[in-house]
C-alpha atoms as a PDB file:
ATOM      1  CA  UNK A   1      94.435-145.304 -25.548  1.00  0.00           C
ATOM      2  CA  UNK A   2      91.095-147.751 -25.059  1.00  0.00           C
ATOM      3  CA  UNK A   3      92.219-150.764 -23.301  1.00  0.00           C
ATOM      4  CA  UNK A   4      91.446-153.628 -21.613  1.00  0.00           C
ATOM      5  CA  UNK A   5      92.825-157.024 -20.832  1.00  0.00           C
ATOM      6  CA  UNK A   6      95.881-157.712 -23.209  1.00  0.00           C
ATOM      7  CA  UNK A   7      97.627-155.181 -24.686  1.00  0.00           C
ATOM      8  CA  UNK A   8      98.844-156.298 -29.048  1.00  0.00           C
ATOM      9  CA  UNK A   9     102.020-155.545 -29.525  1.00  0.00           C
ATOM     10  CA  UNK A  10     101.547-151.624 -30.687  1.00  0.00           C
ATOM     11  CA  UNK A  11      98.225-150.428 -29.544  1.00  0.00           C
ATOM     12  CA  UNK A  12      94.984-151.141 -26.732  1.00  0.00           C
ATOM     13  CA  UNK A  13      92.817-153.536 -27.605  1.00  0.00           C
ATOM     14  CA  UNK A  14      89.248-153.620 -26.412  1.00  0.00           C
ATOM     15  CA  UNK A  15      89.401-157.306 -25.800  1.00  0.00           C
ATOM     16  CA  UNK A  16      91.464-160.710 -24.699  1.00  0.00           C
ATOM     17  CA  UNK A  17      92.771-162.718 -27.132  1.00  0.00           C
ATOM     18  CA  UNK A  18      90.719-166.191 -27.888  1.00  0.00           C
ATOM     19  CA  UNK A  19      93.075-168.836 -29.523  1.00  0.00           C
ATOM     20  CA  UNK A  20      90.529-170.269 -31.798  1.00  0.00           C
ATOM     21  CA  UNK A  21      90.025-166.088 -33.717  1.00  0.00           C
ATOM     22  CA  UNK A  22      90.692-166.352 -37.456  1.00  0.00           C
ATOM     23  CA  UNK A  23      92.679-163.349 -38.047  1.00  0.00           C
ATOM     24  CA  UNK A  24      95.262-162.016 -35.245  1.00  0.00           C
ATOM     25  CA  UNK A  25      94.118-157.986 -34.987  1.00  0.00           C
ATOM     26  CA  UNK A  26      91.485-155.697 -36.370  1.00  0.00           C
ATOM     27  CA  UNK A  27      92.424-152.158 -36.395  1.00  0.00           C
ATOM     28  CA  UNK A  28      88.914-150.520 -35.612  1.00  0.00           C
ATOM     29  CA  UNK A  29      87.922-147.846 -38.208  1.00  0.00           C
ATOM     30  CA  UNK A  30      85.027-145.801 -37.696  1.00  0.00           C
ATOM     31  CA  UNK A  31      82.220-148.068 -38.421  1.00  0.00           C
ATOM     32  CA  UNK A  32      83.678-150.990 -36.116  1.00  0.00           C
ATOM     33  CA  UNK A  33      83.625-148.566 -33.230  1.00  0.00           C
ATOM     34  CA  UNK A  34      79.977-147.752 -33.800  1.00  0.00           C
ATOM     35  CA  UNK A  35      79.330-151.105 -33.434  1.00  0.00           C
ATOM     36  CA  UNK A  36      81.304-151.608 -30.497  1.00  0.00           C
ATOM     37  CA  UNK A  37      79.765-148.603 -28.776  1.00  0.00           C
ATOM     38  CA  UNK A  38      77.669-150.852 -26.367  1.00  0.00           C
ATOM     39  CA  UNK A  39      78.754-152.394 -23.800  1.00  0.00           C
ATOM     40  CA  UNK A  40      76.691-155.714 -24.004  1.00  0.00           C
ATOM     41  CA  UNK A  41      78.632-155.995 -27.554  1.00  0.00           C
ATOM     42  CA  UNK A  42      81.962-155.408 -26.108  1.00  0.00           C
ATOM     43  CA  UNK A  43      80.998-158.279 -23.572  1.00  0.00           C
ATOM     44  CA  UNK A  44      79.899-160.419 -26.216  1.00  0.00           C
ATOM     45  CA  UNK A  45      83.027-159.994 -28.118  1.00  0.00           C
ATOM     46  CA  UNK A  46      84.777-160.645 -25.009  1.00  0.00           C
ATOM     47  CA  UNK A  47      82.987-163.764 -24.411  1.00  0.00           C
ATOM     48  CA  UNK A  48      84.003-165.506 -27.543  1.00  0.00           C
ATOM     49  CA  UNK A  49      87.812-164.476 -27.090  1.00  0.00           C
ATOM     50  CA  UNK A  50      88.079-165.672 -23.394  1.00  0.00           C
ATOM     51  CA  UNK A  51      85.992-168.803 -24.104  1.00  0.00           C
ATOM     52  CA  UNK A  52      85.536-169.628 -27.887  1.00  0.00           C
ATOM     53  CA  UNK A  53      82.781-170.277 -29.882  1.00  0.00           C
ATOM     54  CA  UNK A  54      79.768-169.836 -28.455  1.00  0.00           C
ATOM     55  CA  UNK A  55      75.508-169.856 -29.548  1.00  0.00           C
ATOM     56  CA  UNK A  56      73.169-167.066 -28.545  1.00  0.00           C
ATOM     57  CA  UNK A  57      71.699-169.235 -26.075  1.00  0.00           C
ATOM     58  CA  UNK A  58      74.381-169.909 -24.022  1.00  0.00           C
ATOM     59  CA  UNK A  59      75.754-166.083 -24.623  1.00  0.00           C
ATOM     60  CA  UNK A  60      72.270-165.237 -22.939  1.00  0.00           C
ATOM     61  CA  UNK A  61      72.649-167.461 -20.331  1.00  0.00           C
ATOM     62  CA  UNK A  62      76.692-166.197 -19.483  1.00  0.00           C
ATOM     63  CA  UNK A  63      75.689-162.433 -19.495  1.00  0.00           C
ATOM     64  CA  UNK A  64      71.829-162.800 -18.071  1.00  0.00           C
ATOM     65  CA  UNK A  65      70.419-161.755 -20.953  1.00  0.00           C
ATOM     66  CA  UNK A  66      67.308-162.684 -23.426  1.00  0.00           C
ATOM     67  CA  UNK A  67      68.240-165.090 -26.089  1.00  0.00           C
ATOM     68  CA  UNK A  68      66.536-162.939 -28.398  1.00  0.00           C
ATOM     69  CA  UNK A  69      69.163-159.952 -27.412  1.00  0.00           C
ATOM     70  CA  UNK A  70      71.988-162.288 -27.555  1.00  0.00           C
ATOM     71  CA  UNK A  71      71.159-162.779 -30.804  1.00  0.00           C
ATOM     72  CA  UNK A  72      70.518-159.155 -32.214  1.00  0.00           C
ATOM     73  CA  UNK A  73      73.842-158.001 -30.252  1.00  0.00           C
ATOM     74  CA  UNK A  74      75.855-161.260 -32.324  1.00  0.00           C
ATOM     75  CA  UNK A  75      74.260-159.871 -35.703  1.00  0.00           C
ATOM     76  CA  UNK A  76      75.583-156.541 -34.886  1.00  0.00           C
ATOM     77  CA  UNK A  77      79.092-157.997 -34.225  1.00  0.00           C
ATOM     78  CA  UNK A  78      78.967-159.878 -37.572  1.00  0.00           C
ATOM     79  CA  UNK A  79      77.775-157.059 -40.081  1.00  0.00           C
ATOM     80  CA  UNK A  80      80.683-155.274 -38.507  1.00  0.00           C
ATOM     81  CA  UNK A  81      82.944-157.902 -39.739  1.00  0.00           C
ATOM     82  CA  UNK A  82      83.826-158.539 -35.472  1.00  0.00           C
ATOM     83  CA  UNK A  83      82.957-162.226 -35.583  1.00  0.00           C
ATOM     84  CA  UNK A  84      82.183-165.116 -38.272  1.00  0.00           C
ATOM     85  CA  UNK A  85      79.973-168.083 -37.799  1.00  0.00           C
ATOM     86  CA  UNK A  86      81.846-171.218 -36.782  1.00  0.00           C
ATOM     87  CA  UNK A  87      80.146-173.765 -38.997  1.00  0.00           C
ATOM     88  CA  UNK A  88      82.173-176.791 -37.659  1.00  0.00           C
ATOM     89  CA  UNK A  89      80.952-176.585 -34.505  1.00  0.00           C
ATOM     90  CA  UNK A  90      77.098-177.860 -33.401  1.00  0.00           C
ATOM     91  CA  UNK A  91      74.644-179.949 -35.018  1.00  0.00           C
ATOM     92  CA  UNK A  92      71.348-178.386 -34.626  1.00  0.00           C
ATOM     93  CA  UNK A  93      69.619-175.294 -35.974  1.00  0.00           C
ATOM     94  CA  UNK A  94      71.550-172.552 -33.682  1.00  0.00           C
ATOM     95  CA  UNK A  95      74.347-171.061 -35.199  1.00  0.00           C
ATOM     96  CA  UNK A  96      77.558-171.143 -33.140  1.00  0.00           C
ATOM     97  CA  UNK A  97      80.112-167.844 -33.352  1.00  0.00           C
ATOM     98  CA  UNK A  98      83.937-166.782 -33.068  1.00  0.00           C
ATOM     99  CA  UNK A  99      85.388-163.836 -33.269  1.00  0.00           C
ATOM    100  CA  UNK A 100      87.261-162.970 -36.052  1.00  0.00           C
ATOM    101  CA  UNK A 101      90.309-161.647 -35.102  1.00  0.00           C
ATOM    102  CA  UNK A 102      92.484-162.104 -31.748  1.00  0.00           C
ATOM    103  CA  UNK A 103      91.927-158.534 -30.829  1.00  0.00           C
ATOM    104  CA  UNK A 104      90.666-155.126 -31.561  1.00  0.00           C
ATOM    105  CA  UNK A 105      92.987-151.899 -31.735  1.00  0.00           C
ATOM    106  CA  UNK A 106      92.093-148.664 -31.572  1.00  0.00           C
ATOM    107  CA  UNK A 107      94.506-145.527 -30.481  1.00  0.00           C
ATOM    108  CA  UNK A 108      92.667-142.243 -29.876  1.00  0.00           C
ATOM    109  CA  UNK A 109      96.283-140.750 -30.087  1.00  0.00           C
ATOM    110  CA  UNK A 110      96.375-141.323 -33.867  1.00  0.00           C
ATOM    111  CA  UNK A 111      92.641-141.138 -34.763  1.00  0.00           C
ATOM    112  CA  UNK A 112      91.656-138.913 -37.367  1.00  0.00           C
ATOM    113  CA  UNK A 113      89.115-135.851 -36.031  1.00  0.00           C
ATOM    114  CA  UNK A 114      85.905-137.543 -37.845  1.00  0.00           C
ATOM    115  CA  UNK A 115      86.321-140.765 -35.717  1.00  0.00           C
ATOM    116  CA  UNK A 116      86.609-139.129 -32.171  1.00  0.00           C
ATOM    117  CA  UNK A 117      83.064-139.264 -31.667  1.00  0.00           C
ATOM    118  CA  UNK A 118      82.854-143.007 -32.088  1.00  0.00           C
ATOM    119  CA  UNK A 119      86.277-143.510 -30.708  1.00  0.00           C
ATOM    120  CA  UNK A 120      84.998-142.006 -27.319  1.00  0.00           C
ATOM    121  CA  UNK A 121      81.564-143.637 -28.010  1.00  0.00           C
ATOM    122  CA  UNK A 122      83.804-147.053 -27.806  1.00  0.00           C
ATOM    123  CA  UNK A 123      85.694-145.828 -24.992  1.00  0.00           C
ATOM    124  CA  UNK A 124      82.433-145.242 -23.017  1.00  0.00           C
ATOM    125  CA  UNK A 125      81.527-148.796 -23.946  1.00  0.00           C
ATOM    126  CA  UNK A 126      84.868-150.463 -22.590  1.00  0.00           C
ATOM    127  CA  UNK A 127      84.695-148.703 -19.295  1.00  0.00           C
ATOM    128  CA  UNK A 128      80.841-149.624 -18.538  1.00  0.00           C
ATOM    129  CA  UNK A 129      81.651-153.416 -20.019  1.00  0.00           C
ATOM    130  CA  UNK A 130      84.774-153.376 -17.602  1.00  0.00           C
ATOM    131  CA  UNK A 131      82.468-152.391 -14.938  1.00  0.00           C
ATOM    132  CA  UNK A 132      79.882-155.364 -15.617  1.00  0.00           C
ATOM    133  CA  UNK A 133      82.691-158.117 -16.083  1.00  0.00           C
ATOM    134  CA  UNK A 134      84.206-156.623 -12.472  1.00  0.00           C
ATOM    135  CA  UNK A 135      80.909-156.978 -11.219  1.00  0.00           C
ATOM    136  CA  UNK A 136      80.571-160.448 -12.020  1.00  0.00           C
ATOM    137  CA  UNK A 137      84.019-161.466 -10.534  1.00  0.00           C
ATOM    138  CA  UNK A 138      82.701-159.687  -7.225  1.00  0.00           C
ATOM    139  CA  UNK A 139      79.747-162.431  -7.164  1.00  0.00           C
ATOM    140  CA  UNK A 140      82.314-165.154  -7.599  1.00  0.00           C
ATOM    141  CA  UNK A 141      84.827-164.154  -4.432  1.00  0.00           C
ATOM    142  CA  UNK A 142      83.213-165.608  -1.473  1.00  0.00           C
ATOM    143  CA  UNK A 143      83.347-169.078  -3.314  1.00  0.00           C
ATOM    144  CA  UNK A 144      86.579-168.815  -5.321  1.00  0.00           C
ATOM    145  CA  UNK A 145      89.223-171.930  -4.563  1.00  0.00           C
ATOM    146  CA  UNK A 146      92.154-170.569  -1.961  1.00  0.00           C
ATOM    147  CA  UNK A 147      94.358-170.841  -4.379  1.00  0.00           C
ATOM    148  CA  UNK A 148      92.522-168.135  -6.765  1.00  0.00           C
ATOM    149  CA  UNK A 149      91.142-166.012  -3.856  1.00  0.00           C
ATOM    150  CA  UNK A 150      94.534-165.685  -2.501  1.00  0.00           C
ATOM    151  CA  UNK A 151      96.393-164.806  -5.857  1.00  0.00           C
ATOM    152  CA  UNK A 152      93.181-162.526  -7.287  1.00  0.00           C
ATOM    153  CA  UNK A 153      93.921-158.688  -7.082  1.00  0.00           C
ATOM    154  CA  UNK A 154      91.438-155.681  -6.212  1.00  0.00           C
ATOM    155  CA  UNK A 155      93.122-152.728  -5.960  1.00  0.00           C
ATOM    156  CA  UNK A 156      92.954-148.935  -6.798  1.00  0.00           C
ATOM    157  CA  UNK A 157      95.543-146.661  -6.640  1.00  0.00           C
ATOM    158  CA  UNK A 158      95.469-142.825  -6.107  1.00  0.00           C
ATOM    159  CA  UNK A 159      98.357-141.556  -8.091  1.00  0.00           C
ATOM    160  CA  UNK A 160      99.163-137.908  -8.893  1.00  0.00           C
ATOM    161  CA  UNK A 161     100.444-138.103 -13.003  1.00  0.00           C
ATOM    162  CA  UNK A 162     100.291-136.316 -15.771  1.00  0.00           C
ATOM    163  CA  UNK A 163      98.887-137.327 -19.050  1.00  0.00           C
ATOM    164  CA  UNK A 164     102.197-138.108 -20.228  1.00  0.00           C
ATOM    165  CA  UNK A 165     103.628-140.140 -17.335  1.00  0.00           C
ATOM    166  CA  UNK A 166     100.167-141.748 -17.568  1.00  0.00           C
ATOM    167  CA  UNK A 167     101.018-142.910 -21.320  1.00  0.00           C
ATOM    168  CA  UNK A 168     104.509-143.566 -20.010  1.00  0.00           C
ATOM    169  CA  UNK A 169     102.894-146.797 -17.402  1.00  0.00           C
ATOM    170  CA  UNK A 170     100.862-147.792 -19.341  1.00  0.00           C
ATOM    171  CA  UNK A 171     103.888-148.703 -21.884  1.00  0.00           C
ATOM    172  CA  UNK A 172     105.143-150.071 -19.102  1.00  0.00           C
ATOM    173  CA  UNK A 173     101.978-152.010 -17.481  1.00  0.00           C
ATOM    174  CA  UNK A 174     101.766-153.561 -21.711  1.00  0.00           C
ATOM    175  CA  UNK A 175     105.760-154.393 -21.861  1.00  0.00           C
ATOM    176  CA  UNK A 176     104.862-156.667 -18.199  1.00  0.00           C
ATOM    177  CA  UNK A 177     101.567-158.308 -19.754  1.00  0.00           C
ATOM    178  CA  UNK A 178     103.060-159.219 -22.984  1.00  0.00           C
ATOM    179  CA  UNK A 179     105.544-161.051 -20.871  1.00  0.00           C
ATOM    180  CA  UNK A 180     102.926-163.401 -19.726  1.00  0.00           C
ATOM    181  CA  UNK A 181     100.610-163.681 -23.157  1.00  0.00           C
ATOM    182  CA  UNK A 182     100.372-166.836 -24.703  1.00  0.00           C
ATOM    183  CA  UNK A 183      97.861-169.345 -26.163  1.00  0.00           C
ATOM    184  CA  UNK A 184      95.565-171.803 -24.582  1.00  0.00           C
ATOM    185  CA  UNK A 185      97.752-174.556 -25.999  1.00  0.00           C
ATOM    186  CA  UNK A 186     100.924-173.093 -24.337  1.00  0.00           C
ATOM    187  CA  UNK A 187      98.914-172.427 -20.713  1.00  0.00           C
ATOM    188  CA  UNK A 188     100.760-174.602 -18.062  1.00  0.00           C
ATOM    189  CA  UNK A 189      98.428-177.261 -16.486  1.00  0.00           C
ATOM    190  CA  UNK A 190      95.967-175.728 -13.933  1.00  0.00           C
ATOM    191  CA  UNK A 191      95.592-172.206 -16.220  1.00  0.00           C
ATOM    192  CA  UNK A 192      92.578-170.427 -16.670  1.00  0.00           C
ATOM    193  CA  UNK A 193      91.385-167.500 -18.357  1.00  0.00           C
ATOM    194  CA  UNK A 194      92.486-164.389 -16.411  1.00  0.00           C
ATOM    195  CA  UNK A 195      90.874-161.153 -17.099  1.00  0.00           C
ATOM    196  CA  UNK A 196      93.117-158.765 -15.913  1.00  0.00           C
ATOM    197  CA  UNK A 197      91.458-154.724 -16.200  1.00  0.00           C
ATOM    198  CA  UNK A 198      93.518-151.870 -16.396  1.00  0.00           C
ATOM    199  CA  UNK A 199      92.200-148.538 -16.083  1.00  0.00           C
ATOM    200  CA  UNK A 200      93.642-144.951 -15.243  1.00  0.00           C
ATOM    201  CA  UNK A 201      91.503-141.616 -16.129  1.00  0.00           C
ATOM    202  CA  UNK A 202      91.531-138.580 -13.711  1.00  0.00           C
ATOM    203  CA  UNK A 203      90.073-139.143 -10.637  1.00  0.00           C
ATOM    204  CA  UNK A 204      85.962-137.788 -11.639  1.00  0.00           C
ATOM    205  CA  UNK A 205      85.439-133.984 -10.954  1.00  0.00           C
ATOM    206  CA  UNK A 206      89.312-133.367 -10.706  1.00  0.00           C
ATOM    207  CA  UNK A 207      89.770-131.928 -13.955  1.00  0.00           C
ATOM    208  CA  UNK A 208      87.983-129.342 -16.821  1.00  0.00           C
ATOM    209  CA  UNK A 209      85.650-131.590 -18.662  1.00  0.00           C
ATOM    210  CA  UNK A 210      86.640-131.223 -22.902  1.00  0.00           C
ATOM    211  CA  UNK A 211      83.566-129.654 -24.089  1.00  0.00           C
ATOM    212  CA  UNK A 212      84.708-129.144 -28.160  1.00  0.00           C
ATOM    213  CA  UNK A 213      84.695-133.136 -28.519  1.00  0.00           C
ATOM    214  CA  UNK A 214      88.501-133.630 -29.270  1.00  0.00           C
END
């Protein structure tokens, strides 16, 4: 199962949730994960549910990116049916975006054969746009406040599992997170955004590589 940040209720999503969304969850179907197969779109999208509406400009300036790409990427994300303009918000010429739904779902348990080429595709995209956010966060550490240093987590665990005691924690890792989900209107005072990763594949070269594209 693709995941990162917040796990919904029944699947991974490929995103956090962003309290200003217009819909609560879009189940990806096979033309939503082409679009999401790029990992500067999965950041985009991830942009607008951490922070809310946003312009291409500022998207640009957040990822370190050319307006112009910004813009192409949030096109993309649109035809898709991913995000919706946000008309209420801005006065000048450039359009500002949301997403459209809280988050995205997609279960490569369930998937039907045609859509496991853009379901790993997708997959791909989540684990390089993981990478890039993680990236980012290491920039920030040497000037994060005590307070956040000392509560931030980097870790990585060697475990020995199979693939079902794998799907077995990460029910269990989801059940813990959904504990602590809730709006920005219900965050205590001094909250922020937390972007909390979860990953667990076989360590790389430790197991036969699926070469038939299951």
């Amino acid at each position: 199962m693709t995941s990162s940040p917040a796990p919904p209720d029944d699947s991974a999503p490929e995103s956090t949730e962003n309290t200003e969304s217009t819909g609560h969850s879009a189940r990806l179907d096979t033309a939503k994960l082409r679009v999401l197969a790029h990992p500067l779109r999965v950041n985009v999208l991830t942009l607008l549910r951490q922070r809310g509406p946003s312009t291409a400009t500022r998207i640009a300036e957040q990822l370190g990116i050319k307006p112009a790409a910004a813009s192409y990427h949030l096109r993309r994300l649109a035809a898709g049916g991913l995000i919706v303009e946000a008309p209420d918000r801005g006065t000048g010429r450039e359009r500002w975006w949301k997403s459209a739904h809280h988050q995205s779902i997609h279960d490569p348990a369930t998937e039907p054969p045609e859509q496991r080429e853009a379901g790993r595709a997708y997959a791909q995209a989540v684990a390089l746009a993981s990478v890039d956010r993680l990236h980012q966060a290491a920039q920030e550490v040497p000037s994060l406040p005590a307070e956040w240093y000392e509560a931030a987590v980097y870790a990585d665990f060697a475990l020995w599992l199979t693939p079902e005691a794998v799907d077995r924690m990460r029910a269990e890792i989801f059940d813990v997170v959904a504990r602590y989900r809730h709006s920005e209107a219900e965050a205590p005072p001094g909250a922020s955004p937390v972007s909390l990763q979860v990953q667990a594949f076989p360590v790389p070269g430790t197991v036969d590589l699926d070469t038939g594209g299951r």
